[in-house]
N, C-alpha and C. Protein backbone atom coordinates (compact mmCIF):
# COMPACT_ATOMS: atom_id res chain seq x y z
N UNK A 1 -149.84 -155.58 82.16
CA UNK A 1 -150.36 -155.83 80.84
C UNK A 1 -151.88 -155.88 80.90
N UNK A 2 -152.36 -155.49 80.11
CA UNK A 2 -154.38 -155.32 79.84
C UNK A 2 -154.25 -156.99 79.38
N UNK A 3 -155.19 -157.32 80.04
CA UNK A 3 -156.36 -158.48 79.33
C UNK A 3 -157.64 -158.03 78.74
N UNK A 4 -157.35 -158.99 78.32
CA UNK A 4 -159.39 -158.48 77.34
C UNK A 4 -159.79 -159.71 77.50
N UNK A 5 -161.23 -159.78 77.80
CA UNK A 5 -162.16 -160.67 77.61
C UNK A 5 -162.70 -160.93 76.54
N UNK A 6 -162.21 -161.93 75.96
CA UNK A 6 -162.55 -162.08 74.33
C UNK A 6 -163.09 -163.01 73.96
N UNK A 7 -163.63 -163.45 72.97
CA UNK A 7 -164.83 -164.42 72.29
C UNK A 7 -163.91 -164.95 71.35
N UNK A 8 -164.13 -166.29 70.90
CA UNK A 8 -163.61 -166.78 70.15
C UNK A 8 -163.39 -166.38 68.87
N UNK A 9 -161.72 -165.45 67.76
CA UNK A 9 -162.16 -164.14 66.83
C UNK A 9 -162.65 -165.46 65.88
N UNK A 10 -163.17 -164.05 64.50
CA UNK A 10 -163.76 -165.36 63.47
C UNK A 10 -163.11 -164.46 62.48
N UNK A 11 -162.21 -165.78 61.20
CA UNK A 11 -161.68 -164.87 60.34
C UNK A 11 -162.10 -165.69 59.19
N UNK A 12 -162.71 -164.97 58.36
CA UNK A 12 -163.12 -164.95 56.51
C UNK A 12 -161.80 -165.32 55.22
N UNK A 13 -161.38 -166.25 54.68
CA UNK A 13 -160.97 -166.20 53.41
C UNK A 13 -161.50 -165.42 52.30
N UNK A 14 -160.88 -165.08 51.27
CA UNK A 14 -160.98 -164.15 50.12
C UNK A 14 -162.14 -164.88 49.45
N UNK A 15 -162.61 -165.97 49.65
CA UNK A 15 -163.82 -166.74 49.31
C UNK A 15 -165.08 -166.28 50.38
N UNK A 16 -164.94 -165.41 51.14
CA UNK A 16 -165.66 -165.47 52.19
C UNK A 16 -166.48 -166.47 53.14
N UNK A 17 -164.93 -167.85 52.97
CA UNK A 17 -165.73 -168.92 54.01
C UNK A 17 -164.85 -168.50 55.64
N UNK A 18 -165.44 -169.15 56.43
CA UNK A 18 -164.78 -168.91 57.80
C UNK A 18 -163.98 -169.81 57.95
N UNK A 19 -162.65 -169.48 58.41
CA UNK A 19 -161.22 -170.15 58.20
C UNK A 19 -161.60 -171.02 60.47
N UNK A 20 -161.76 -172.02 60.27
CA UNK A 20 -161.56 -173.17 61.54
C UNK A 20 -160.11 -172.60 61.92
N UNK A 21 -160.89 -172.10 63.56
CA UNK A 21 -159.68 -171.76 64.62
C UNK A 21 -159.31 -172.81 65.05
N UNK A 22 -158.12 -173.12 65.99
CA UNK A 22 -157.81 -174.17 67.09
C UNK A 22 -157.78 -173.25 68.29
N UNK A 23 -158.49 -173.96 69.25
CA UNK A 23 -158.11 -173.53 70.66
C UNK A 23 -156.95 -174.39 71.29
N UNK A 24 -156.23 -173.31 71.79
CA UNK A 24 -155.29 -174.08 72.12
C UNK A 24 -154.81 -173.29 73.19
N UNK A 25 -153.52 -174.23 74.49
CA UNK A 25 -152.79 -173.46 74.89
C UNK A 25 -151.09 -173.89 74.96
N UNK A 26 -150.62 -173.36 74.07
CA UNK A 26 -149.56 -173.53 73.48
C UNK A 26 -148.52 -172.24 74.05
N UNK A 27 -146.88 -172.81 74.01
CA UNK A 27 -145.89 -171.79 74.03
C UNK A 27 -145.20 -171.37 72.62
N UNK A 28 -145.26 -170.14 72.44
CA UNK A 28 -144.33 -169.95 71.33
C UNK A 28 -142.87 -170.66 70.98
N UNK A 29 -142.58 -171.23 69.83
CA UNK A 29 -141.04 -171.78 69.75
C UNK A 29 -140.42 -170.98 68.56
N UNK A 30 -138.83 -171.80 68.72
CA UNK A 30 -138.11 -171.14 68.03
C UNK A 30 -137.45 -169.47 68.20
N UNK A 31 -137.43 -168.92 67.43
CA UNK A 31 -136.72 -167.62 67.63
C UNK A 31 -137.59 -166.39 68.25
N UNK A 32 -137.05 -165.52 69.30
CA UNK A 32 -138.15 -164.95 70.14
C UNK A 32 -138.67 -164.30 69.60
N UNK A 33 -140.05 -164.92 70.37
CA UNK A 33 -141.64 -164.25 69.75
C UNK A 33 -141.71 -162.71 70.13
N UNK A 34 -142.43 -161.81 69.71
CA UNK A 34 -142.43 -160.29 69.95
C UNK A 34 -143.15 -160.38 71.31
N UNK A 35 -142.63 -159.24 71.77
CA UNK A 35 -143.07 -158.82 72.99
C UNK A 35 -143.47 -157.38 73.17
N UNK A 36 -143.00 -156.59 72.23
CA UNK A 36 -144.21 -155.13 72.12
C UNK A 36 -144.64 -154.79 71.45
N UNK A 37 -145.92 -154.17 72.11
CA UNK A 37 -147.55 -154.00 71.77
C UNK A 37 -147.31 -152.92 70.85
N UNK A 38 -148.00 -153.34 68.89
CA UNK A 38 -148.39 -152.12 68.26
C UNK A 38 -149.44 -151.97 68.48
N UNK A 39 -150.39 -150.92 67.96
CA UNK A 39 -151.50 -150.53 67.58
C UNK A 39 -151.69 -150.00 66.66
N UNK A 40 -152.42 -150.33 65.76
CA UNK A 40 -152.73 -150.58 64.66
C UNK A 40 -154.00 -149.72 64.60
N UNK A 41 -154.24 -148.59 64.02
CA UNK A 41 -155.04 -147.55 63.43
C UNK A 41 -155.82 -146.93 62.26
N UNK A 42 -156.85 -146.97 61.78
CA UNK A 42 -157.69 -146.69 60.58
C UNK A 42 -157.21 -145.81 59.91
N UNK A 43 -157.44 -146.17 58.61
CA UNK A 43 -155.71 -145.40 57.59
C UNK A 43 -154.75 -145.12 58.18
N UNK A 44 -153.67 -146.00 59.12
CA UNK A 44 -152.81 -146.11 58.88
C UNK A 44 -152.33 -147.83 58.98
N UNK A 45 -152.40 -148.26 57.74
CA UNK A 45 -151.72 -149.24 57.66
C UNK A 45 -150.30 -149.79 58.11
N UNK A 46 -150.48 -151.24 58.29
CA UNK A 46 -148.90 -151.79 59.07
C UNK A 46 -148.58 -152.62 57.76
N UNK A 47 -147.75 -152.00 57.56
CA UNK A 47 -146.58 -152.70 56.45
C UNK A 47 -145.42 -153.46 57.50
N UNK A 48 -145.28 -154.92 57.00
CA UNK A 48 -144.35 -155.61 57.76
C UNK A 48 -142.65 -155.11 57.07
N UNK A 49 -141.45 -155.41 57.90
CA UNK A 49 -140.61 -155.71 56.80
C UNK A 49 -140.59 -157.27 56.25
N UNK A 50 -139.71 -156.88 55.30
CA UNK A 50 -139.31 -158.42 54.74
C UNK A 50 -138.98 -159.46 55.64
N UNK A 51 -139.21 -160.71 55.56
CA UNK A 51 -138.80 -161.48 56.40
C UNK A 51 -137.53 -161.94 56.12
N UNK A 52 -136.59 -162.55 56.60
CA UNK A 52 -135.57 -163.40 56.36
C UNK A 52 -134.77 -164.15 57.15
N UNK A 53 -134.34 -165.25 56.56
CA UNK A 53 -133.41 -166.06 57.52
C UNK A 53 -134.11 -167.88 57.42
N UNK A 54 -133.96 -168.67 58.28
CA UNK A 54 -134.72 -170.03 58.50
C UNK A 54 -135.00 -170.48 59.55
N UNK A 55 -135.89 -170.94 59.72
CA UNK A 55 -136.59 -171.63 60.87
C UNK A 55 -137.56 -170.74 61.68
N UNK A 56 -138.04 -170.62 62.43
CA UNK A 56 -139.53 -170.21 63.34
C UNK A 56 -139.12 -168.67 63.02
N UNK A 57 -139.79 -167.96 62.50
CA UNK A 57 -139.63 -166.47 62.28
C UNK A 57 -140.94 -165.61 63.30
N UNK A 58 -140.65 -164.20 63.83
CA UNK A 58 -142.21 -164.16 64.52
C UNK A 58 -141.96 -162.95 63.86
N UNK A 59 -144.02 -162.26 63.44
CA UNK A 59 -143.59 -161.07 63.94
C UNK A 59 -142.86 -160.15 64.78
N UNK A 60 -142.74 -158.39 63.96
CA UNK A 60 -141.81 -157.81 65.33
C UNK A 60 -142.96 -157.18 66.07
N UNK A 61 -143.76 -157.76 66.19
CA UNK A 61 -144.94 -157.06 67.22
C UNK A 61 -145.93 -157.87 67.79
N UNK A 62 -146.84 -157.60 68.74
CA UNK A 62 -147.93 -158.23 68.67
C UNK A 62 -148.89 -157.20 68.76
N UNK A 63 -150.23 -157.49 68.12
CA UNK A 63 -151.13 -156.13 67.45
C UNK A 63 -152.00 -156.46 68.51
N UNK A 64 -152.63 -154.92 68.31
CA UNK A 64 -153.75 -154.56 68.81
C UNK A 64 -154.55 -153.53 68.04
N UNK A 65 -155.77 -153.99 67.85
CA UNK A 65 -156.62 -153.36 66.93
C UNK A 65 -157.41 -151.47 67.61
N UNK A 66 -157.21 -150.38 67.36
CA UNK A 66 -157.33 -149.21 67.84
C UNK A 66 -158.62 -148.95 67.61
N UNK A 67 -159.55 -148.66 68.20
CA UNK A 67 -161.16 -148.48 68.33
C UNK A 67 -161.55 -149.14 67.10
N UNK A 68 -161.20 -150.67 67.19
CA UNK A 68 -162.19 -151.54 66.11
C UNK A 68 -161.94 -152.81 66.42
N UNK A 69 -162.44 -154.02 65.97
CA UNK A 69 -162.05 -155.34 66.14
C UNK A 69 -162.23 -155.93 64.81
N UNK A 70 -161.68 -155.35 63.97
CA UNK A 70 -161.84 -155.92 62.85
C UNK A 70 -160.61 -155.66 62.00
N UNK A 71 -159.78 -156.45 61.23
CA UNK A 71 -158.73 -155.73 59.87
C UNK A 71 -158.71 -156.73 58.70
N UNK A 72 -158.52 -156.31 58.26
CA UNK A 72 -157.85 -157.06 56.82
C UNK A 72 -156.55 -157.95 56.76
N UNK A 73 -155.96 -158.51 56.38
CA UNK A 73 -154.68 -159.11 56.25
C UNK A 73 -154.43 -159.87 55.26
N UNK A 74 -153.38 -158.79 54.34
CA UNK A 74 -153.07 -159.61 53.16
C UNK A 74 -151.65 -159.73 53.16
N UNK A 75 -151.23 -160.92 52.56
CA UNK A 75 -149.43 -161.28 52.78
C UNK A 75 -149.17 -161.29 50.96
N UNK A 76 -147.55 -161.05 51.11
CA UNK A 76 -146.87 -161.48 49.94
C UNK A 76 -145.87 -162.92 50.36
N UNK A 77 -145.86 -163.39 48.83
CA UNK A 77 -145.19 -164.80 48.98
C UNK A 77 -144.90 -166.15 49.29
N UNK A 78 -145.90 -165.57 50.56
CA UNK A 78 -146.09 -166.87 51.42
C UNK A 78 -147.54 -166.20 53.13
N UNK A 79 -147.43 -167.81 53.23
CA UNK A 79 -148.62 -167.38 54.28
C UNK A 79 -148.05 -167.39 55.54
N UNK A 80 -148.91 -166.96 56.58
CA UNK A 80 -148.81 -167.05 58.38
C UNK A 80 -149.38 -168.38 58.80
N UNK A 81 -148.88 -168.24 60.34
CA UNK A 81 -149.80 -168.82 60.97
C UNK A 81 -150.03 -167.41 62.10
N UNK A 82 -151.27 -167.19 62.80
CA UNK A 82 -151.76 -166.29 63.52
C UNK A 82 -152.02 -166.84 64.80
N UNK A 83 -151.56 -166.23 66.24
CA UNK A 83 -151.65 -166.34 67.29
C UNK A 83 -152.76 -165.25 68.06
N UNK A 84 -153.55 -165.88 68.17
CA UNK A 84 -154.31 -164.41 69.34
C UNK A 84 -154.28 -164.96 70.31
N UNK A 85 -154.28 -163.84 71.57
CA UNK A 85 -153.60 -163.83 72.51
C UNK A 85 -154.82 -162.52 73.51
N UNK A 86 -154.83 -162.86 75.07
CA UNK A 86 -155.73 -162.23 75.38
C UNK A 86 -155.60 -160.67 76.20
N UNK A 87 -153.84 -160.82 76.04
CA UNK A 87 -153.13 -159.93 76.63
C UNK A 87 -151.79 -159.85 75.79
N UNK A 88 -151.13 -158.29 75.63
CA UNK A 88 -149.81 -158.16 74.54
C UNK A 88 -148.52 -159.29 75.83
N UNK A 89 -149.15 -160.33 75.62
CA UNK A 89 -148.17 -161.74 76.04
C UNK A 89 -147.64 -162.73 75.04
N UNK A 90 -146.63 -162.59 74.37
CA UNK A 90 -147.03 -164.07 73.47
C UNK A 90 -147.07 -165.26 74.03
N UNK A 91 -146.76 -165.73 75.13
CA UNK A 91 -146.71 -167.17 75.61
C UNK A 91 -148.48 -166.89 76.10
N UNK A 92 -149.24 -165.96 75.82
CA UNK A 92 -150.57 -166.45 76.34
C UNK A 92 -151.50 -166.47 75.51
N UNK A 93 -151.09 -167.51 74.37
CA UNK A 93 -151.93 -168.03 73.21
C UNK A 93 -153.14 -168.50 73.62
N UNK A 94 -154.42 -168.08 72.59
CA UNK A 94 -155.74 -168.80 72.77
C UNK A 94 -156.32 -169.59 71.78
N UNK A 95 -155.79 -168.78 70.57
CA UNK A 95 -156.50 -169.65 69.56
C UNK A 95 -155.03 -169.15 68.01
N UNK A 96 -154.97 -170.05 67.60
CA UNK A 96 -154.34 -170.16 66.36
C UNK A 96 -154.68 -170.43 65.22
N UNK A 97 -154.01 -170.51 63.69
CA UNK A 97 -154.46 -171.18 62.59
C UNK A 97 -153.58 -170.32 61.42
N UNK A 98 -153.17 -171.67 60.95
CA UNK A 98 -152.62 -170.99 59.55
C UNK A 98 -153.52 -170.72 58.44
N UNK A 99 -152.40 -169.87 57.68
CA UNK A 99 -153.33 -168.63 56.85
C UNK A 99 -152.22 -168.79 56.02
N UNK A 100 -152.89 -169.89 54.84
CA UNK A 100 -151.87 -169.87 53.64
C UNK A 100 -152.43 -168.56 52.36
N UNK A 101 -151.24 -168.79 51.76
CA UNK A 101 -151.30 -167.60 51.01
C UNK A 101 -152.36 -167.54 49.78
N UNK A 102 -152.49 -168.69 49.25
CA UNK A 102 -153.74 -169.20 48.70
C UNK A 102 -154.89 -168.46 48.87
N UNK A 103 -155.04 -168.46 49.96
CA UNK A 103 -156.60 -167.90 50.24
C UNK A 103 -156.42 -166.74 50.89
N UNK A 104 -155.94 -166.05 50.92
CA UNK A 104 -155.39 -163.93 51.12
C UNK A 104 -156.11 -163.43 50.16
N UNK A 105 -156.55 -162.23 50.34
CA UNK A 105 -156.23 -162.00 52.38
C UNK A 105 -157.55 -162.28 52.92
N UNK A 106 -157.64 -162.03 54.04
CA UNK A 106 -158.23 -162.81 55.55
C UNK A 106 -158.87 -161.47 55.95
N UNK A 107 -160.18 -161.70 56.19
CA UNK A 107 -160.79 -160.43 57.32
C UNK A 107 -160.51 -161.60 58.65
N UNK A 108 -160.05 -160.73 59.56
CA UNK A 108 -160.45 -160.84 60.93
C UNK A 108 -161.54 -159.95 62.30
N UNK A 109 -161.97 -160.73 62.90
CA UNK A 109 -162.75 -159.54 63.78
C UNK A 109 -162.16 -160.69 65.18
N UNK A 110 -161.81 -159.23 65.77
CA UNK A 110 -161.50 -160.33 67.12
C UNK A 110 -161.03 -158.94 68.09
N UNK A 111 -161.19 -159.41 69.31
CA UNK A 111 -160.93 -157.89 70.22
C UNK A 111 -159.93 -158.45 70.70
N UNK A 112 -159.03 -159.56 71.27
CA UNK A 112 -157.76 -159.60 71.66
C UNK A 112 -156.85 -159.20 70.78
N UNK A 113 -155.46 -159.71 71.36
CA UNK A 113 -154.39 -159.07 70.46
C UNK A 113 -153.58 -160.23 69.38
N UNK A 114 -152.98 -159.90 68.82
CA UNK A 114 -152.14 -161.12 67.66
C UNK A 114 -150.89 -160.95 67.39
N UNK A 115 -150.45 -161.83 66.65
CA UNK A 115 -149.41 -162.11 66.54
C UNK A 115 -148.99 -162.81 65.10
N UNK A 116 -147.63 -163.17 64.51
CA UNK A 116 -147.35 -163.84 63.05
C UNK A 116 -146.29 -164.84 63.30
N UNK A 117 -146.49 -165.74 62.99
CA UNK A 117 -145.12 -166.61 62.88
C UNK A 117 -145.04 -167.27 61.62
N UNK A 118 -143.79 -167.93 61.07
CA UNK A 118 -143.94 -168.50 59.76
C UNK A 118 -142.39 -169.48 59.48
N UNK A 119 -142.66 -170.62 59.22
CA UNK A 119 -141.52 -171.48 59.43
C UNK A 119 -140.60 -171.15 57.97
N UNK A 120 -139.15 -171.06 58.12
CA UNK A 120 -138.54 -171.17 56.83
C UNK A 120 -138.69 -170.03 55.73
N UNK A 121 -139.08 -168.61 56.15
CA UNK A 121 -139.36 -167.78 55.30
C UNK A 121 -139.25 -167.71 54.16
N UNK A 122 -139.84 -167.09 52.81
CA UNK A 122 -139.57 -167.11 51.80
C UNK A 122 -138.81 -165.04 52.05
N UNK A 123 -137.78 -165.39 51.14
CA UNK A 123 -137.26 -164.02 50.98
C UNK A 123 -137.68 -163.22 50.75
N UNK A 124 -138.04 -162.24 51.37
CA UNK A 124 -138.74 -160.67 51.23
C UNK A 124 -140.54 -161.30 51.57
N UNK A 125 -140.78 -162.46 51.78
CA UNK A 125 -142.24 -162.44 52.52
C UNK A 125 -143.06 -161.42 53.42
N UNK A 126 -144.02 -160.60 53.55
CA UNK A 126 -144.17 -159.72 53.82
C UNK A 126 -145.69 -160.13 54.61
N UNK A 127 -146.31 -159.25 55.36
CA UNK A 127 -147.85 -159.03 55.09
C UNK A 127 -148.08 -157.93 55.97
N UNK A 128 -149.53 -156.93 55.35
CA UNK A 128 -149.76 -156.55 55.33
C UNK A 128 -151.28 -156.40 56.88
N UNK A 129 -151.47 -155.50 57.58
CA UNK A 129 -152.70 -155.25 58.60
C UNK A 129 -153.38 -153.81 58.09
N UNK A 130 -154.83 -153.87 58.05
CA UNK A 130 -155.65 -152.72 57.65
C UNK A 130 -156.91 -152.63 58.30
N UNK A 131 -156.96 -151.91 59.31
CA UNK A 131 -158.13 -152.02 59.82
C UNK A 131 -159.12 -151.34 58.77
N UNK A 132 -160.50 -151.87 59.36
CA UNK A 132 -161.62 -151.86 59.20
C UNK A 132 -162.30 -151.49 59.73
């Protein structure tokens, strides 16, 4: 698996304030976290599917941004919480933070890779990645 040497990412609300990371080093719980690497590419957007079911939901991927460190991220219905990660690992969390739906969508800039989780889904909850 690639590591990247990464800086702490910084991500923007639709207000354009900077959304407070946690550093952390945490294991993923609940239902298994993704374990292969998309990449994620300029016009071509990642449409999630719907979510469904209850309790710890993850993305089916963990991203990686394709000659950029930057995307967009807007959700339907409900919000994330976001995992970056410094390698396509999910148990090798660095920094986290939820991303309620309220304040969508979210620029991010960050050169590691990520991830979605979300407790209790709302039906057909979705979101959306667009690089930049």
């Amino acid at each position: 698996m690639k590591k990247k040497n990464i800086d702490m990412p910084v991500i923007y609300d639709k207000s354009n304030q900077n959304v407070q990371l946690l550093e952390v080093i945490a294991q993923p719980k609940g239902t298994e976290p993704p374990t292969k690497l998309h990449w994620v590419n300029f016009g071509h957007p990642y449409f999630s599917d719907p979510f469904t079911g209850s309790g710890t939901r993850y993305s089916g991927y963990i991203f990686g941004l394709d000659n950029s460190d930057k995307c967009k991220l807007d959700f339907e219905l409900g919000g994330f919480m976001i995992f970056v990660t410094d390698r396509p690992d999910p148990g090798a969390i660095l920094y986290s933070v939820n991303l309620p739906l309220e304040n969508a969508p979210y620029h991010v800039e960050t050169g590691g890779y990520f991830y979605f989780a979300v407790d209790n889904p709302k039906k057909g909850q979705t979101y959306t990645i667009i690089v930049e």
